[in-house]
C-alpha atoms as a PDB file:
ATOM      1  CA  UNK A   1       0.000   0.000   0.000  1.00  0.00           C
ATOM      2  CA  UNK A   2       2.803   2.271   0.422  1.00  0.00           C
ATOM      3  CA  UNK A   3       6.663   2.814  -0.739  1.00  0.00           C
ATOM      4  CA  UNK A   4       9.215   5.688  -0.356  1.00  0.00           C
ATOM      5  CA  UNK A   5      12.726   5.934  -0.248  1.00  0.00           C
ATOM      6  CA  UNK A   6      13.305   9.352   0.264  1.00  0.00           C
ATOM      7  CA  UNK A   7      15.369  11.201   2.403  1.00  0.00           C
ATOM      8  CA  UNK A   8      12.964  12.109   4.963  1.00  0.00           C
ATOM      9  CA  UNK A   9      13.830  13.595   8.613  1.00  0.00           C
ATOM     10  CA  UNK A  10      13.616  11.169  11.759  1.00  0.00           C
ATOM     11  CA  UNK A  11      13.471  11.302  14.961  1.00  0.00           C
ATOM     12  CA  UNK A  12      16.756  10.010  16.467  1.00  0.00           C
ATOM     13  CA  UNK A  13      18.174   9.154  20.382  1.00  0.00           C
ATOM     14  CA  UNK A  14      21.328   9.126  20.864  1.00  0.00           C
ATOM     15  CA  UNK A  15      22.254   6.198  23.558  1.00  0.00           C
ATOM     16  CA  UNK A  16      25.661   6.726  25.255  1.00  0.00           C
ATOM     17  CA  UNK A  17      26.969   4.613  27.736  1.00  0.00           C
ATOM     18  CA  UNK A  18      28.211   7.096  30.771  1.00  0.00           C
ATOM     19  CA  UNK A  19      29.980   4.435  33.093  1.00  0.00           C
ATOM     20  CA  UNK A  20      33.281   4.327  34.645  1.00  0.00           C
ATOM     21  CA  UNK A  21      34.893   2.142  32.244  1.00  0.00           C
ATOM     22  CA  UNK A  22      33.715   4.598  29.330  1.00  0.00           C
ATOM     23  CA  UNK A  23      36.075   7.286  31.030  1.00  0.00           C
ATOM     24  CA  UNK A  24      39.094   6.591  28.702  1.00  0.00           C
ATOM     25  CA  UNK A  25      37.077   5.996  25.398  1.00  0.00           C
ATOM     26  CA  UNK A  26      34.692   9.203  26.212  1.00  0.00           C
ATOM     27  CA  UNK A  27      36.307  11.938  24.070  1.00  0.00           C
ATOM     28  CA  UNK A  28      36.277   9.577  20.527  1.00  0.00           C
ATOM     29  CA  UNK A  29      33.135   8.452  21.252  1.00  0.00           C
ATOM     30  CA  UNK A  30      31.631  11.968  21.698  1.00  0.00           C
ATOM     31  CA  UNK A  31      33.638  12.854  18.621  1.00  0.00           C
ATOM     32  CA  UNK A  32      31.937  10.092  16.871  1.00  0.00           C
ATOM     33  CA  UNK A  33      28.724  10.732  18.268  1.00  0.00           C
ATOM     34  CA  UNK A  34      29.557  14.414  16.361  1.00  0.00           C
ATOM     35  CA  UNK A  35      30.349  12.861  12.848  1.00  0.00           C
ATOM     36  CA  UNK A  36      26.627  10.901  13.380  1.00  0.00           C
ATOM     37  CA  UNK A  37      24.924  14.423  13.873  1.00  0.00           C
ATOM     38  CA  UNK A  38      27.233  16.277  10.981  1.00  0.00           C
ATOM     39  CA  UNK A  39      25.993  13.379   8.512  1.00  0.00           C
ATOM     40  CA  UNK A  40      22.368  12.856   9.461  1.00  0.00           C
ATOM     41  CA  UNK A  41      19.303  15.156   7.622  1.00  0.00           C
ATOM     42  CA  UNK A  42      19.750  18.381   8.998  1.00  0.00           C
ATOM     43  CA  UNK A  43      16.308  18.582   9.984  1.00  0.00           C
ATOM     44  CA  UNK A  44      16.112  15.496  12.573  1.00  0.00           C
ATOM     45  CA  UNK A  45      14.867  16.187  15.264  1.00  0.00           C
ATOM     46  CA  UNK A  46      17.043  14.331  18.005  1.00  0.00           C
ATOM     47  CA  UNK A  47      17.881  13.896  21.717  1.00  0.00           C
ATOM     48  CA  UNK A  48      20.493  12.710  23.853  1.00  0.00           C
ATOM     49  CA  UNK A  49      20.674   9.560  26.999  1.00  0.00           C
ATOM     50  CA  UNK A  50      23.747   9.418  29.130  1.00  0.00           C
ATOM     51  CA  UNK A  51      23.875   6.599  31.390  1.00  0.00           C
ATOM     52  CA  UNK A  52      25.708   4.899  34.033  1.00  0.00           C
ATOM     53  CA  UNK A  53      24.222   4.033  37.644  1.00  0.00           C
ATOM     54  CA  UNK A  54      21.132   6.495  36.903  1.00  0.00           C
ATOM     55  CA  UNK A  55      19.662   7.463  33.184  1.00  0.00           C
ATOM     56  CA  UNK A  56      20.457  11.346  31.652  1.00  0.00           C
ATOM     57  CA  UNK A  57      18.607  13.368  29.534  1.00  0.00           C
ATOM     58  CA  UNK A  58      21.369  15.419  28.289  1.00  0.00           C
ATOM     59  CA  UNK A  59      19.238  18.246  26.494  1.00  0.00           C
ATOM     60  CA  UNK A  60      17.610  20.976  28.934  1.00  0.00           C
ATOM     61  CA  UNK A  61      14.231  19.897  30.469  1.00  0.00           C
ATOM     62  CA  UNK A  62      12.277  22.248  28.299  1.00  0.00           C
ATOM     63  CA  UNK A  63      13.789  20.676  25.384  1.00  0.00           C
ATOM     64  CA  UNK A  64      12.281  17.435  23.933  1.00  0.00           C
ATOM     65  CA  UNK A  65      14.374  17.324  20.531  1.00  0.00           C
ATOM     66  CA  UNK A  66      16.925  19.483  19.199  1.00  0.00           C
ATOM     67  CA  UNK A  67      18.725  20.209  15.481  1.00  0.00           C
ATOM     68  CA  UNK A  68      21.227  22.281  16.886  1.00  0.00           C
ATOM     69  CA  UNK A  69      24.518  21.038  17.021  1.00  0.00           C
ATOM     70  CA  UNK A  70      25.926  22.981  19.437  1.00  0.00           C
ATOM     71  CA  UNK A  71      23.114  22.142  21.391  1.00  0.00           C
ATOM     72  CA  UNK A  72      23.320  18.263  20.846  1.00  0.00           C
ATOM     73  CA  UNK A  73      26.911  18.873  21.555  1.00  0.00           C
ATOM     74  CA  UNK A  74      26.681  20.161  25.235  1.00  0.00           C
ATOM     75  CA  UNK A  75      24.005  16.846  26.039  1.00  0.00           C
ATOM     76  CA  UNK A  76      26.750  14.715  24.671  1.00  0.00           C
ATOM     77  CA  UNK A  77      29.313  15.955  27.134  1.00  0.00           C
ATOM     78  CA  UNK A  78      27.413  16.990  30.575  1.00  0.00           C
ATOM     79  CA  UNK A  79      27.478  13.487  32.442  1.00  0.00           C
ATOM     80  CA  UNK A  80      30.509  12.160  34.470  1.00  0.00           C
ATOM     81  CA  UNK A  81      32.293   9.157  33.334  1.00  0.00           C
ATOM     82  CA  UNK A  82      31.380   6.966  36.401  1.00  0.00           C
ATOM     83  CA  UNK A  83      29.793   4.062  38.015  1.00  0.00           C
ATOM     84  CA  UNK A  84      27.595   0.994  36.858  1.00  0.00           C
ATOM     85  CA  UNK A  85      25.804   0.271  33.614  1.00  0.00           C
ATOM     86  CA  UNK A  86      22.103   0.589  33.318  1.00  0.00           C
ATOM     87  CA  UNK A  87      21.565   0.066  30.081  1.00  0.00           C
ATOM     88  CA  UNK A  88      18.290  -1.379  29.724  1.00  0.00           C
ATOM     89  CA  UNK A  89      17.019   1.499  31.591  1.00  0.00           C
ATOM     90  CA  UNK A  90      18.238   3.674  29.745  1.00  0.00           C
ATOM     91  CA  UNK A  91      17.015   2.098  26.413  1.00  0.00           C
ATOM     92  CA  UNK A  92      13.367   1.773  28.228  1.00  0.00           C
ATOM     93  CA  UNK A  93      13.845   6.142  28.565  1.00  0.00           C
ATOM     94  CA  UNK A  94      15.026   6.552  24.921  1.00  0.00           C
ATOM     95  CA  UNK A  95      12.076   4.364  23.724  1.00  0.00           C
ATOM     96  CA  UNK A  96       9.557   6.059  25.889  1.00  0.00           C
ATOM     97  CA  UNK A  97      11.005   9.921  24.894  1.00  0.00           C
ATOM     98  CA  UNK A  98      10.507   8.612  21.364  1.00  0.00           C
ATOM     99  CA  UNK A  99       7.059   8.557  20.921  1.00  0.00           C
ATOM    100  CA  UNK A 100       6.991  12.274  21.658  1.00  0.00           C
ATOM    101  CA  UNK A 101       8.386  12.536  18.448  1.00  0.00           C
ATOM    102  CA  UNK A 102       6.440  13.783  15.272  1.00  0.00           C
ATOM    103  CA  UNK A 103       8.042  11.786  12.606  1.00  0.00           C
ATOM    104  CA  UNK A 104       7.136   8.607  11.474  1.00  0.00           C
ATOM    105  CA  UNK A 105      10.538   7.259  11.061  1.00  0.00           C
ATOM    106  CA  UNK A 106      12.028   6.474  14.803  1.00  0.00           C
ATOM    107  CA  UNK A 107      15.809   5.428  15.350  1.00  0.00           C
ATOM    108  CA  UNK A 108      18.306   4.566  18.465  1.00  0.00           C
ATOM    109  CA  UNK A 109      21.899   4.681  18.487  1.00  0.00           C
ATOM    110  CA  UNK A 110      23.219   3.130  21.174  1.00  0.00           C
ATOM    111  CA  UNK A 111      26.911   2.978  22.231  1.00  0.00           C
ATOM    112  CA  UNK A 112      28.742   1.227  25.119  1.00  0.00           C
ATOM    113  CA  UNK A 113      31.495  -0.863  26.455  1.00  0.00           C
ATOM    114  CA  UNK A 114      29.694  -3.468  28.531  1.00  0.00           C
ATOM    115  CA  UNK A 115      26.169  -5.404  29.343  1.00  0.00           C
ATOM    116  CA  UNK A 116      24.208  -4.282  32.139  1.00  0.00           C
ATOM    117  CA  UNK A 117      24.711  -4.582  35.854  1.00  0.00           C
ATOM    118  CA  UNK A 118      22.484  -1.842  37.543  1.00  0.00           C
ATOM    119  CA  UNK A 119      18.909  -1.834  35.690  1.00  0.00           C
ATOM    120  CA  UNK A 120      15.756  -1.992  37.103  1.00  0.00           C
ATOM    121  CA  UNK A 121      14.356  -2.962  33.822  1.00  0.00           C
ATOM    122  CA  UNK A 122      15.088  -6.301  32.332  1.00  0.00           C
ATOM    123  CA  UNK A 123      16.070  -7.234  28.653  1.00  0.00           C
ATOM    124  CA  UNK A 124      12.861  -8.936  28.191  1.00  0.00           C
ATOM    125  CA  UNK A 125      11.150  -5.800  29.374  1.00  0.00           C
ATOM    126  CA  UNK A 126      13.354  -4.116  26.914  1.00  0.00           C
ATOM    127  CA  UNK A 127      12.868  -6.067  24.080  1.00  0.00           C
ATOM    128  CA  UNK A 128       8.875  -6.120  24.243  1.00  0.00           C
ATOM    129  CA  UNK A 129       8.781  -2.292  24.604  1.00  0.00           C
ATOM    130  CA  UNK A 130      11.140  -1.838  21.335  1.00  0.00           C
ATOM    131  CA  UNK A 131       9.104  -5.047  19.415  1.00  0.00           C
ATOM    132  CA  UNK A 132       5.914  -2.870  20.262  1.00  0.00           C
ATOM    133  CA  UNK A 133       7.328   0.368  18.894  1.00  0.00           C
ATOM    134  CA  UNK A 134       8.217   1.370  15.516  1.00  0.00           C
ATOM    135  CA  UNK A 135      11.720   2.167  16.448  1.00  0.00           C
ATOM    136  CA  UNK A 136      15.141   0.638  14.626  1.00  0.00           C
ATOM    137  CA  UNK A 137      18.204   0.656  16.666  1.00  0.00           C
ATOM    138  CA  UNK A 138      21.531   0.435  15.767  1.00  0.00           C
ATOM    139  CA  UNK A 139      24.456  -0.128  17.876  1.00  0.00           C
ATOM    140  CA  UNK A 140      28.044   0.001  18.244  1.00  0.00           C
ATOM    141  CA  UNK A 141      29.484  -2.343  21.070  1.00  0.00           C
ATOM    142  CA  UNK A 142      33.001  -1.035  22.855  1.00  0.00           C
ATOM    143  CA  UNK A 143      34.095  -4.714  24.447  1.00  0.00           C
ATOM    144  CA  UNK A 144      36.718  -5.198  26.458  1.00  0.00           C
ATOM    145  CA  UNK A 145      37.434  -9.323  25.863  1.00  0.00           C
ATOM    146  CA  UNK A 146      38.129  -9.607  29.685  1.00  0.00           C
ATOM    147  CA  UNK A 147      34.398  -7.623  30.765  1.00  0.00           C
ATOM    148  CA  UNK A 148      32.441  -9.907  32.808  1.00  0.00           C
ATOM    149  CA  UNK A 149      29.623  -7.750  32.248  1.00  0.00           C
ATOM    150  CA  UNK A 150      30.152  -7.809  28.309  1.00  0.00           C
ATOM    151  CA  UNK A 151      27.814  -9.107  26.378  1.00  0.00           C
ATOM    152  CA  UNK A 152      27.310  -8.592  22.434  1.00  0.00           C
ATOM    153  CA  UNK A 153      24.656 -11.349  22.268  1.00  0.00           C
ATOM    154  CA  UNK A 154      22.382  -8.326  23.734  1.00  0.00           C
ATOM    155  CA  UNK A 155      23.475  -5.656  21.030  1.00  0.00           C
ATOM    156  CA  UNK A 156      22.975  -8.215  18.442  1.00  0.00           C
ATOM    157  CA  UNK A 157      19.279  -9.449  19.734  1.00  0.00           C
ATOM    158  CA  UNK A 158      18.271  -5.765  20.570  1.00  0.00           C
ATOM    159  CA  UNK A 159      19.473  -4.243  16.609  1.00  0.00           C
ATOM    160  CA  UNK A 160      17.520  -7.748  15.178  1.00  0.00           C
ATOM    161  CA  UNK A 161      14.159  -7.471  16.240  1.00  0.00           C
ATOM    162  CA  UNK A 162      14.203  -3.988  15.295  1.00  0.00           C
ATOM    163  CA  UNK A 163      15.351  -4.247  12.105  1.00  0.00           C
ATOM    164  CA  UNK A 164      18.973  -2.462  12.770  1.00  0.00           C
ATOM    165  CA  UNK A 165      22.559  -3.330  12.996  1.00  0.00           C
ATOM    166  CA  UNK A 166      25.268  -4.109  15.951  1.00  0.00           C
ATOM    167  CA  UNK A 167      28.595  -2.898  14.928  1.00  0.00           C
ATOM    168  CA  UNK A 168      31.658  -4.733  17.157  1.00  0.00           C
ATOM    169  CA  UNK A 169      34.745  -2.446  15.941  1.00  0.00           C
ATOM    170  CA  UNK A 170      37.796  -3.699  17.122  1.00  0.00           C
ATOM    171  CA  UNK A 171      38.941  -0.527  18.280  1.00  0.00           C
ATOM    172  CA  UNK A 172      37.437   2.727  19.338  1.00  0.00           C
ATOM    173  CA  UNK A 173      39.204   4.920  16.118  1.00  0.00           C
ATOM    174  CA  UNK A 174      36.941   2.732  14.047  1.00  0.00           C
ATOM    175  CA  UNK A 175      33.532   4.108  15.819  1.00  0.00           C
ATOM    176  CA  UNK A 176      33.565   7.426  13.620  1.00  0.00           C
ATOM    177  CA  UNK A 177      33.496   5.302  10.472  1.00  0.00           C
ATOM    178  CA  UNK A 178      30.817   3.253  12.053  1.00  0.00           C
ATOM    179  CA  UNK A 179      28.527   6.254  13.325  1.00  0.00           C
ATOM    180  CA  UNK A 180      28.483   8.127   9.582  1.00  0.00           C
ATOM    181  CA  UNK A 181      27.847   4.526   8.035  1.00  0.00           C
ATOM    182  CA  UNK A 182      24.807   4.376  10.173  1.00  0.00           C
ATOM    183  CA  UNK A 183      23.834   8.434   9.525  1.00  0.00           C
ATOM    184  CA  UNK A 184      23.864   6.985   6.049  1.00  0.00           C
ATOM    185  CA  UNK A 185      21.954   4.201   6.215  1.00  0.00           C
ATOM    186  CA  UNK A 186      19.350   5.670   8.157  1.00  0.00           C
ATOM    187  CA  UNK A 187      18.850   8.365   5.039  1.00  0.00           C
ATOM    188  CA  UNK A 188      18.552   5.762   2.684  1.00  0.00           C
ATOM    189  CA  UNK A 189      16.136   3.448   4.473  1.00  0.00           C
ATOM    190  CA  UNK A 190      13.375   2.108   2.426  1.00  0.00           C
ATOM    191  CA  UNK A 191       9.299   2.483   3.940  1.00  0.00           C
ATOM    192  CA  UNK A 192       7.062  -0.325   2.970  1.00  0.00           C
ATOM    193  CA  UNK A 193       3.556  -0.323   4.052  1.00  0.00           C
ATOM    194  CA  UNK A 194       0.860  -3.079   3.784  1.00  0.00           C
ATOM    195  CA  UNK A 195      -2.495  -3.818   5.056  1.00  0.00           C
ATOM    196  CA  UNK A 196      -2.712  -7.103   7.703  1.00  0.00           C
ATOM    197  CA  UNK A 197      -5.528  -9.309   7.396  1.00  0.00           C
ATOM    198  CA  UNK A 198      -7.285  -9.151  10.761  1.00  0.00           C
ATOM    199  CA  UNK A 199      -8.579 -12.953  12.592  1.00  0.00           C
ATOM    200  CA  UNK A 200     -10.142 -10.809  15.501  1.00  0.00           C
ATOM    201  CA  UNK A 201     -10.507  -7.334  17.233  1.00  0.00           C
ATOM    202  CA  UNK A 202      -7.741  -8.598  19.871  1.00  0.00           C
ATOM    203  CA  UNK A 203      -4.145  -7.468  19.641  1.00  0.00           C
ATOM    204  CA  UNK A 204      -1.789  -9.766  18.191  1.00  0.00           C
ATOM    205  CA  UNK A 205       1.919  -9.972  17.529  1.00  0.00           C
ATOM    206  CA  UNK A 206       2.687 -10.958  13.407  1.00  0.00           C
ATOM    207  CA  UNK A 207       5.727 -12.355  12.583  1.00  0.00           C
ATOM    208  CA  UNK A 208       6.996 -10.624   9.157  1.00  0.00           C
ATOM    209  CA  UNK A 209       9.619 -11.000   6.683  1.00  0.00           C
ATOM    210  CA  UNK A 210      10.698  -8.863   3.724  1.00  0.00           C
ATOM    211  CA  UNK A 211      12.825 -10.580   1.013  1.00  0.00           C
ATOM    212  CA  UNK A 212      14.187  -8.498  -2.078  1.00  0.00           C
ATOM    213  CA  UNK A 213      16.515  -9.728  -5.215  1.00  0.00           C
ATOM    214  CA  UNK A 214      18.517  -7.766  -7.465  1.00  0.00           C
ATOM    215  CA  UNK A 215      17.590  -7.710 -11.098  1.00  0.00           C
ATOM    216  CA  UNK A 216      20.310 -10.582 -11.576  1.00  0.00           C
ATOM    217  CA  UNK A 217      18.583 -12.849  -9.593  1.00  0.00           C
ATOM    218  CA  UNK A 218      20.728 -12.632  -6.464  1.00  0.00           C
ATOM    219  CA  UNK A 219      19.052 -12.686  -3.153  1.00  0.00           C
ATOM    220  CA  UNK A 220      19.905  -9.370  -1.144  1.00  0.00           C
ATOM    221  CA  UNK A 221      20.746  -9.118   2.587  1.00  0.00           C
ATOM    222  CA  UNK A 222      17.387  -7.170   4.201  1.00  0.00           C
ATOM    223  CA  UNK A 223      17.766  -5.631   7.325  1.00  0.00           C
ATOM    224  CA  UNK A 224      13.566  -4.969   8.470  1.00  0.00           C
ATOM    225  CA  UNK A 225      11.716  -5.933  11.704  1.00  0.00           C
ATOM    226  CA  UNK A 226      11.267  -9.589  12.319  1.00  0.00           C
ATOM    227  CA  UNK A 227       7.534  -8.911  13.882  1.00  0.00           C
ATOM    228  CA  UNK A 228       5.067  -6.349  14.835  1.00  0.00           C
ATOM    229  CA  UNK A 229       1.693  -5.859  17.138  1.00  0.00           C
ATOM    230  CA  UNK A 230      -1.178  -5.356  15.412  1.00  0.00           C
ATOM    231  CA  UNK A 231      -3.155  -2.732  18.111  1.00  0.00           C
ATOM    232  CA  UNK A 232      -6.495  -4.091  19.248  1.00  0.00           C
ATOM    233  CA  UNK A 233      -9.562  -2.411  17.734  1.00  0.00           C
ATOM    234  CA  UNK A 234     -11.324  -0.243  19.959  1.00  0.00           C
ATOM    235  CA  UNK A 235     -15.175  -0.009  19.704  1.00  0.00           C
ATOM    236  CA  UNK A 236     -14.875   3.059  17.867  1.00  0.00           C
ATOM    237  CA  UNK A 237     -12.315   1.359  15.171  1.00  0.00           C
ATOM    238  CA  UNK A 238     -14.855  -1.257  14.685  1.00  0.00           C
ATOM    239  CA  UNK A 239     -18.021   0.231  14.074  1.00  0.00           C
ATOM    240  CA  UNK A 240     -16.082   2.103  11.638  1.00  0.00           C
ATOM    241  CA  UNK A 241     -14.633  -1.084   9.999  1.00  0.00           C
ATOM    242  CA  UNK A 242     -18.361  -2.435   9.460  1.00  0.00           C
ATOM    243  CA  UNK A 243     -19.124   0.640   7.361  1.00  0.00           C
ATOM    244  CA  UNK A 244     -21.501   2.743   9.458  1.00  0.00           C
ATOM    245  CA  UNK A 245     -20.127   6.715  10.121  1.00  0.00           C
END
């Protein structure tokens, strides 16, 4: 029912892991956090976590989004380098923030060096919330090989089911490359729309998968959400869906 590939603005969080063991990485990870902003659509509208043992909004309270670079700057760089990890509270905040926004496209960047060690909320928790929304993340995992708390399984599972990408550089010089790779891909991203057939007026969760082949007959690599809800239909929506006004 619908297709576009135009380079629309989106609404974009920016997910940076804050903990103690960021504190020597911090300053090329900001920087690359910078190239992601310099190569997005000028006219995203985005916002900034920081997290370590408690969840940041780095822009001022009165400010939901921002296109200001400065601006996005200062969030990036006003929380300490210290403590635990709560990641998957911080991802539940980003999530939540992003259905304030006003576009229709909805993306997460997340960047860190470890797993989680300090949340409230749970990956499962995590992972329903971002399989209910309409949000792709993307993330870039900083692992130290001798982290207990490291755990890439999570970045991997978490960019999956949302139709993104984990990035493991091998080094934190190669993060730049990485964030303007992902600024790109986000511009370039393909909509497709369709119309579900309906078995009932409950909500339901539909698995889906989108297969594409070049004009050679080779089978391309898709990156698209393994599953969505289909929202129950209120009374409202369903006198309207048997035709009356």
């Amino acid at each position: 029912s619908y297709f576009a590939s135009n380079d629309l603005p989106v609404t974009v969080g920016l997910v940076v892991d804050s903990s103690g063991s960021m504190g020597p990485k911090r300053a090329e990870v900001n920087a690359a956090a910078l190239s992601f902003i310099h190569d997005s659509n000028p006219h995203d509208e985005m916002f900034v976590v920081n997290f370590n043992d408690r969840v940041y909004f780095g822009l001022p309270p009165e400010v939901a989004f921002s296109d200001q670079v400065p601006q996005l700057v200062e969030a990036l760089g006003n929380t300490p380098n210290q403590g635990r990890t709560t990641l998957y509270d911080a991802l539940a905040a980003a999530l939540e923030h992003l259905e304030l926004g006003k576009q229709d496209k909805k993306t997460l960047v997340v960047i860190s060096d470890g797993g989680d060690n300090a949340s409230r909320h749970s990956l499962p928790q995590v992972l329903a919330q971002l399989q209910a929304s309409r949000a792709t993340l993307f993330a870039i995992g900083l692992f130290d090989p001798d982290d207990p708390d490291g755990n890439p399984k999570v970045l991997k599972r978490l960019a999956a089911v949302s139709g993104g990408e984990a990035y493991f550089p091998t080094s934190v010089e190669e993060v730049p490359e990485l964030c303007r790779r992902i600024a790109e891909e986000i511009r370039k991203r393909y909509s497709l729309g369709f119309v579900p057939a309906r078995s009932g007026a409950q909500a339901a969760r539909h698995d889906l998968k989108v297969e594409a082949w070049a004009p050679d007959g080779r089978k391309l690599k898709v990156h698209a959400r393994q599953s969505y809800f289909l929202p129950a239909l209120t009374a409202e929506r369903t006198t309207m869906t048997g035709g009356k006004p």
